[in-house]
Protein backbone atom coordinates (compact mmCIF):
# COMPACT_ATOMS: atom_id res chain seq x y z
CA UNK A 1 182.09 119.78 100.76
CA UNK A 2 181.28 121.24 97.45
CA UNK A 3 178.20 119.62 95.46
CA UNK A 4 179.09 118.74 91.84
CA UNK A 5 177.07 121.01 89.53
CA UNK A 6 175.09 118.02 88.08
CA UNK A 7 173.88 116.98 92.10
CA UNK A 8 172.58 119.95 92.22
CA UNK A 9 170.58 120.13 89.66
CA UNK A 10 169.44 116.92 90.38
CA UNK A 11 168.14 117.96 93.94
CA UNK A 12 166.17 121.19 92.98
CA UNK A 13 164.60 118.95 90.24
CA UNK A 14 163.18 116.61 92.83
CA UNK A 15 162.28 119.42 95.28
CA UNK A 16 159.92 120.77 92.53
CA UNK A 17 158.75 117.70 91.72
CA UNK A 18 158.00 116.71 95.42
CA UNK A 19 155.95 119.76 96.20
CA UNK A 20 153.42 118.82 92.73
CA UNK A 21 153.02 115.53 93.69
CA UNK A 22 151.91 116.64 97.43
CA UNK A 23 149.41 119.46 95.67
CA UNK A 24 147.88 116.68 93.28
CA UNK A 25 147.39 113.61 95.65
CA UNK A 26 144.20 113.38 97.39
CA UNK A 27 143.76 114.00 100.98
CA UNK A 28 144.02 111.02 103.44
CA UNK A 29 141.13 109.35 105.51
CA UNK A 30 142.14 111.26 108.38
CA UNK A 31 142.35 114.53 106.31
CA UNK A 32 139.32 114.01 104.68
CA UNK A 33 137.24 113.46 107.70
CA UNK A 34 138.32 116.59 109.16
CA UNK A 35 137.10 118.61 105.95
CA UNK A 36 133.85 120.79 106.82
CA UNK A 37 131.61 120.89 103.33
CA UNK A 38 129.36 123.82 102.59
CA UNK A 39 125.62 122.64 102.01
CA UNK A 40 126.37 123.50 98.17
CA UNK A 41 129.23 120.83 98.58
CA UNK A 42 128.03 118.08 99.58
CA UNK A 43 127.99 115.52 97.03
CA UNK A 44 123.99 113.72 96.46
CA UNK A 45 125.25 110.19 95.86
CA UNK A 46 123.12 106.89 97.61
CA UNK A 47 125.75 106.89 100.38
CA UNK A 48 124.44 110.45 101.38
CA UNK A 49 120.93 109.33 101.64
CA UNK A 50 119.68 107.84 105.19
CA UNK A 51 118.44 104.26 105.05
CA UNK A 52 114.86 103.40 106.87
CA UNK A 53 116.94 101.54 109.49
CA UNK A 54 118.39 104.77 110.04
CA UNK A 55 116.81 106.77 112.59
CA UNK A 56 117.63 110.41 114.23
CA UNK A 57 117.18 110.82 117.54
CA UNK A 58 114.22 112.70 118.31
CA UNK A 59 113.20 115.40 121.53
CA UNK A 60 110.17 113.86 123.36
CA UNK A 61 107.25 116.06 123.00
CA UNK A 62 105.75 117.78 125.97
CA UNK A 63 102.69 115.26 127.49
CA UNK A 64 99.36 117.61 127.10
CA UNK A 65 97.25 117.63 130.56
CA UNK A 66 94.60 114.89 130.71
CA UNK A 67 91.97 116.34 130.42
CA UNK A 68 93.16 118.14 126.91
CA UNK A 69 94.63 114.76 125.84
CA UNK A 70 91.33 113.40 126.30
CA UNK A 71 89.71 116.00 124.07
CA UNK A 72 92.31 115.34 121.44
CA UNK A 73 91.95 111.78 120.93
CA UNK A 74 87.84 112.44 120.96
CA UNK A 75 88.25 114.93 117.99
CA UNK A 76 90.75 112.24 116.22
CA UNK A 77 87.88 109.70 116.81
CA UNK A 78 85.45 112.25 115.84
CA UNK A 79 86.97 113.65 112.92
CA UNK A 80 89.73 113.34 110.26
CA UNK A 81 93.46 114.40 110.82
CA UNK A 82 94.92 116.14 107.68
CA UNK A 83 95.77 112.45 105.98
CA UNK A 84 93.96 110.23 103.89
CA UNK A 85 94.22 106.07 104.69
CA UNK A 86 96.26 104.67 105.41
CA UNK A 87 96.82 107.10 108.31
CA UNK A 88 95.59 107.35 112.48
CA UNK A 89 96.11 110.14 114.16
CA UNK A 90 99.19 111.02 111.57
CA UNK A 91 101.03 107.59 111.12
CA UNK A 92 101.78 106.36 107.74
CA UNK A 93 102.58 102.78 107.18
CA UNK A 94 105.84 102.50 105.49
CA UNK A 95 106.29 106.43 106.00
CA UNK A 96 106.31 106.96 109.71
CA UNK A 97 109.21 105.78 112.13
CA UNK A 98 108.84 103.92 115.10
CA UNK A 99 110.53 107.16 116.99
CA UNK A 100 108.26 109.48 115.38
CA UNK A 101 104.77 107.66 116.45
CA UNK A 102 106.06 107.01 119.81
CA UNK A 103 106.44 111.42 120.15
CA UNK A 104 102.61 111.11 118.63
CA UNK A 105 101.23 108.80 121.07
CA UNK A 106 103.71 110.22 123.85
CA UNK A 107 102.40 113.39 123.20
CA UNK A 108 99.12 112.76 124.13
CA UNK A 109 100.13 110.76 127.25
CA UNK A 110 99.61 107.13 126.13
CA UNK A 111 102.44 104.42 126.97
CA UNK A 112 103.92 103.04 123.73
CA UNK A 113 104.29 98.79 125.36
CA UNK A 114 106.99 96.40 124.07
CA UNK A 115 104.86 93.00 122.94
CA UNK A 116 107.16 90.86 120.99
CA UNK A 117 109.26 89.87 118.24
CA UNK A 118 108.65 87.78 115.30
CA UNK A 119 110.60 87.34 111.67
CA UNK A 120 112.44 90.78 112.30
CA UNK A 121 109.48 92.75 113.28
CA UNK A 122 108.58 93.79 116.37
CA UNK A 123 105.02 94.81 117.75
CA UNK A 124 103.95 97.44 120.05
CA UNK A 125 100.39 97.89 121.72
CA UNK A 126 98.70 101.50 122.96
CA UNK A 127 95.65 101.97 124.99
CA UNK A 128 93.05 104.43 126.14
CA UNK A 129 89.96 104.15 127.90
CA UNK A 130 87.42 106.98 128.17
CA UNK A 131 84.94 107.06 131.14
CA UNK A 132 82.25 106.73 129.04
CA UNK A 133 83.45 102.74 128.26
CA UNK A 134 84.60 103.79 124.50
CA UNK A 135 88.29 102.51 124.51
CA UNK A 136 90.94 101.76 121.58
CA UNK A 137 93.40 99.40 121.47
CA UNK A 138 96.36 100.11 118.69
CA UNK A 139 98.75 97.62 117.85
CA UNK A 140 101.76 98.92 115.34
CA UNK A 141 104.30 96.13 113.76
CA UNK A 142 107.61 97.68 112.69
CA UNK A 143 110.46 96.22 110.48
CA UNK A 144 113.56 98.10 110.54
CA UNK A 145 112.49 100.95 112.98
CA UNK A 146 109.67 101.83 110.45
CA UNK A 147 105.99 101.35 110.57
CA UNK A 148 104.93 99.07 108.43
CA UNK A 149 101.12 98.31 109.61
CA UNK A 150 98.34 98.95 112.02
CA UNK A 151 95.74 97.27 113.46
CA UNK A 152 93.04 99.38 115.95
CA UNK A 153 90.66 98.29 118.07
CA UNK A 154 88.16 100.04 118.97
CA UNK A 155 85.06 99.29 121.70
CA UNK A 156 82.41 101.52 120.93
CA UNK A 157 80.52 103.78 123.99
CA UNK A 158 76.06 103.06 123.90
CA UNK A 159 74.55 103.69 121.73
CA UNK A 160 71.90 107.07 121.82
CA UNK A 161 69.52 107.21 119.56
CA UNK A 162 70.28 111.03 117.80
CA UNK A 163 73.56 111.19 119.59
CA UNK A 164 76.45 110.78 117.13
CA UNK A 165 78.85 107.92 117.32
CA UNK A 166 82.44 108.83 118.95
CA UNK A 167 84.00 106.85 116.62
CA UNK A 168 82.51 108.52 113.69
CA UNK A 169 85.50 109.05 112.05
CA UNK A 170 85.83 105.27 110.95
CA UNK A 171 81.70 104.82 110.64
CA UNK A 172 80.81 102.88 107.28
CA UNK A 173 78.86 106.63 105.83
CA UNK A 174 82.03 108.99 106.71
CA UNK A 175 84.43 106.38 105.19
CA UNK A 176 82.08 105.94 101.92
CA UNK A 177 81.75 109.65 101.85
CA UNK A 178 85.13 110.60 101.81
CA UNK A 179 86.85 107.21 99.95
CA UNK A 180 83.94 106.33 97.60
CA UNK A 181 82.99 103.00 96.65
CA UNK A 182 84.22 99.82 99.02
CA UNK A 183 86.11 97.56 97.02
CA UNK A 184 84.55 94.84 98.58
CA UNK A 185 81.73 94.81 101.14
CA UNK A 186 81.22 90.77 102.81
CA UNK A 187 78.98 89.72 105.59
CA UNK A 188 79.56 87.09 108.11
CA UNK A 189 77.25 85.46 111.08
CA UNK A 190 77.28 83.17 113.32
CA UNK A 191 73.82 80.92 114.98
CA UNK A 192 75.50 80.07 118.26
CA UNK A 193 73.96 80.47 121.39
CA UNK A 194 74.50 84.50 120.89
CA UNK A 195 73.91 85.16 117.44
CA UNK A 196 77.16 86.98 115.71
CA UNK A 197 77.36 89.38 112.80
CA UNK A 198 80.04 91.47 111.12
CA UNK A 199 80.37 93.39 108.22
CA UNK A 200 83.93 94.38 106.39
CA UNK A 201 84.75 97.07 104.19
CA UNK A 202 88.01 96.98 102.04
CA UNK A 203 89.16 99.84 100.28
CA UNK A 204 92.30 98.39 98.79
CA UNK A 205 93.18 101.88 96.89
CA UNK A 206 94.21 103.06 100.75
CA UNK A 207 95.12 99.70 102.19
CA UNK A 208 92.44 100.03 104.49
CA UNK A 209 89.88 97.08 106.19
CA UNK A 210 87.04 98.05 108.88
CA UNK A 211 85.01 95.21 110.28
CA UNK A 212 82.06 96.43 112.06
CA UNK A 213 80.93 93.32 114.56
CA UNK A 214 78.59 92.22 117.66
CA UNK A 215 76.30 89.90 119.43
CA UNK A 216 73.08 89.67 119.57
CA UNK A 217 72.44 92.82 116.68
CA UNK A 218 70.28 90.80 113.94
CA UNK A 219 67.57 88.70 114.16
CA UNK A 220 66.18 85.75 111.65
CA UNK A 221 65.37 88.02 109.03
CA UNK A 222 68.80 89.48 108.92
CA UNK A 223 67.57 92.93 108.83
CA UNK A 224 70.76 94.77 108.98
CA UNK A 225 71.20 98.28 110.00
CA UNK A 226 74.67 98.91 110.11
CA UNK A 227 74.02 102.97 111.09
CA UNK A 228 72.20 102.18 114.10
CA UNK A 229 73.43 98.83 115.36
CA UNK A 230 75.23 98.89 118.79
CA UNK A 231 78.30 96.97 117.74
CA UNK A 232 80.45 95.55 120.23
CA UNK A 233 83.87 95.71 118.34
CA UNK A 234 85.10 97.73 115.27
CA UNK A 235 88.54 96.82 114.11
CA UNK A 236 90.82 98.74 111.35
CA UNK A 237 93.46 97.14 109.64
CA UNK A 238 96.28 100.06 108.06
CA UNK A 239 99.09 99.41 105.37
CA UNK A 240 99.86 96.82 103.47
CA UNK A 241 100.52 93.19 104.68
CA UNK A 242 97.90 93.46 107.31
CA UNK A 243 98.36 91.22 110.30
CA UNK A 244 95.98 88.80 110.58
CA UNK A 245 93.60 90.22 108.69
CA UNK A 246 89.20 89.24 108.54
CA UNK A 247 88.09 86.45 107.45
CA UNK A 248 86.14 85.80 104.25
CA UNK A 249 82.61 86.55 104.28
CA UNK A 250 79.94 86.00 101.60
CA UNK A 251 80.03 88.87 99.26
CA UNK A 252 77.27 91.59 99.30
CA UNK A 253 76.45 90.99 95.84
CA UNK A 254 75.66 87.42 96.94
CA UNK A 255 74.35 88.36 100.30
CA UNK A 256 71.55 91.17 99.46
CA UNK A 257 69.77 92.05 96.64
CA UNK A 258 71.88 95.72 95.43
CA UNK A 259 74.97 96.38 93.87
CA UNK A 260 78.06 98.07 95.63
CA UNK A 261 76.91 101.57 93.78
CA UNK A 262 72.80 100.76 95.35
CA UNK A 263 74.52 99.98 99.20
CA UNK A 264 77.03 102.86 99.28
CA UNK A 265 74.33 105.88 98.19
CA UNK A 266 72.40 104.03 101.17
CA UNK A 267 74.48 103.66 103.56
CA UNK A 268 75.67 107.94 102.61
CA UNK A 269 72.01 108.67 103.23
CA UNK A 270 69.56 109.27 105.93
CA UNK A 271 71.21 106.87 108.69
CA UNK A 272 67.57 105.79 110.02
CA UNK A 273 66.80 104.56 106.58
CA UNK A 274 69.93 103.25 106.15
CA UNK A 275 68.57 99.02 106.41
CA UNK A 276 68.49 96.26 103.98
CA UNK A 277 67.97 92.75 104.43
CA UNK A 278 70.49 89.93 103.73
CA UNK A 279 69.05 86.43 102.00
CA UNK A 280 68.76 84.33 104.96
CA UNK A 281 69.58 81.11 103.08
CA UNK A 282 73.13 82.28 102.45
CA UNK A 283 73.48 82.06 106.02
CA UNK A 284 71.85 79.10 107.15
């Protein structure tokens, strides 16, 4: 059958107009996710950026042999990784993932340990001991796979008189030398049957709290000597938020007679002179 002249028009018209139509409309969800983008292509918009609770999967490290695991963790004890506070042994608070500090500490042959969960965060502890009775303790919270603080223990070796500490790289002198002035500096003690002390440092410019404590270290005339004391505890608090943080002390203006300037230049000098004396009826 023979199309009318008009028809046929008609039908060529719409052929045309067809095959536009298919070149202008965009591609399908299917299409689409078959589409492979140069690097030049890809589009920066917020869906293209990973959110914290986004996390790659990383490679485990290879575990170092003990004995150069050991001599590792001494030299981050001893001296400073390439990071300023907050910051151990290369973990930021609010920077570092919970994957990526597990490859740190796995890396050195320590067991990353489950603790618990509270208000969507979730707490993991670490431990080493060394023969020589120094040990740390580090407990990281996370909140959405990411670090958000620390909190260290550590139990300091004997002390030797002339030996340096092995924990020197949190001592009250290398922290003042590298950070400057505390922001605060408070004192705390305690007349029980053992007689308590501690002494805290904030630096709040870092996020960063040490408290330096032990038994049995002063005597009534609260001679302190914070260089040479054995201490029986030193404790570091890292980020922001710190989990249950030190208690209030009385403030070192209030406690001893020098300003923060007068107690930082001596606590950055010669560590045998390095002694003051607290007012003893602030603490009584």
């Amino acid at each position: 059958m023979k199309l009318s002249h008009t028809l046929y028009i008609l039908i060529i018209v719409n052929i045309v107009l067809t095959g536009c139509m298919s070149k202008s409309l965009p591609p399908t969800p299917a299409q689409a996710a078959t589409q492979t983008l140069s690097p030049t292509q890809v589009p920066l918009t917020a869906t293209s950026i990973p959110s914290p609770t986004q996390t790659a999967t990383l490679t485990p490290p290879a575990t170092l042999e003990p004995e150069q695991a050991q001599e590792t963790i001494q030299a981050l004890l001893r001296e400073p990784v390439d990071c300023d506070a907050p910051c151990f042994w290369g973990i930021m608070p609010g920077q570092t993932t919970l994957g990526e500090a597990v490859n740190i500490f796995t890396r050195l042959g320590l067991q990353v340990k489950y603790t618990n969960a509270r208000d969507h965060k979730k707490s993991y502890e670490i431990g080493y001991e060394f023969d020589s009775s120094l040990s740390t303790l580090s407990l990281l919270t996370t909140q959405n796979d990411i670090v958000e603080n620390l909190r260290v223990y550590i139990t300091p070796e004997k002390q030797m008189a002339g030996v340096p500490r092995m924990w020197s790289a949190y001592s009250p002198e290398f922290l003042i030398n590298r950070y400057g002035l505390p922001s605060n500096v408070d004192f705390k003690t305690d007349w029980g049957p053992r007689t308590f002390f501690a002494m805290d440092m904030y630096f709040d410019k870092m996020d960063l709290i040490v408290e330096y404590s032990g038994y049995g270290i002063i005597d009534e005339k609260l001679n302190i000597c914070p260089l040479t004391f054995q201490f029986d505890s030193v404790q570091i608090w890292m980020g922001k938020n710190p989990v249950n943080p030190p208690s209030s002390g009385i403030l070192l203006e209030e406690a001893a007679s020098m300003t923060m300037e007068e107690f930082s230049e001596l606590i950055a000098g010669n560590p045998n002179k390095a002694c003051f004396n607290l007012k003893v009826e602030m603490f009584r």
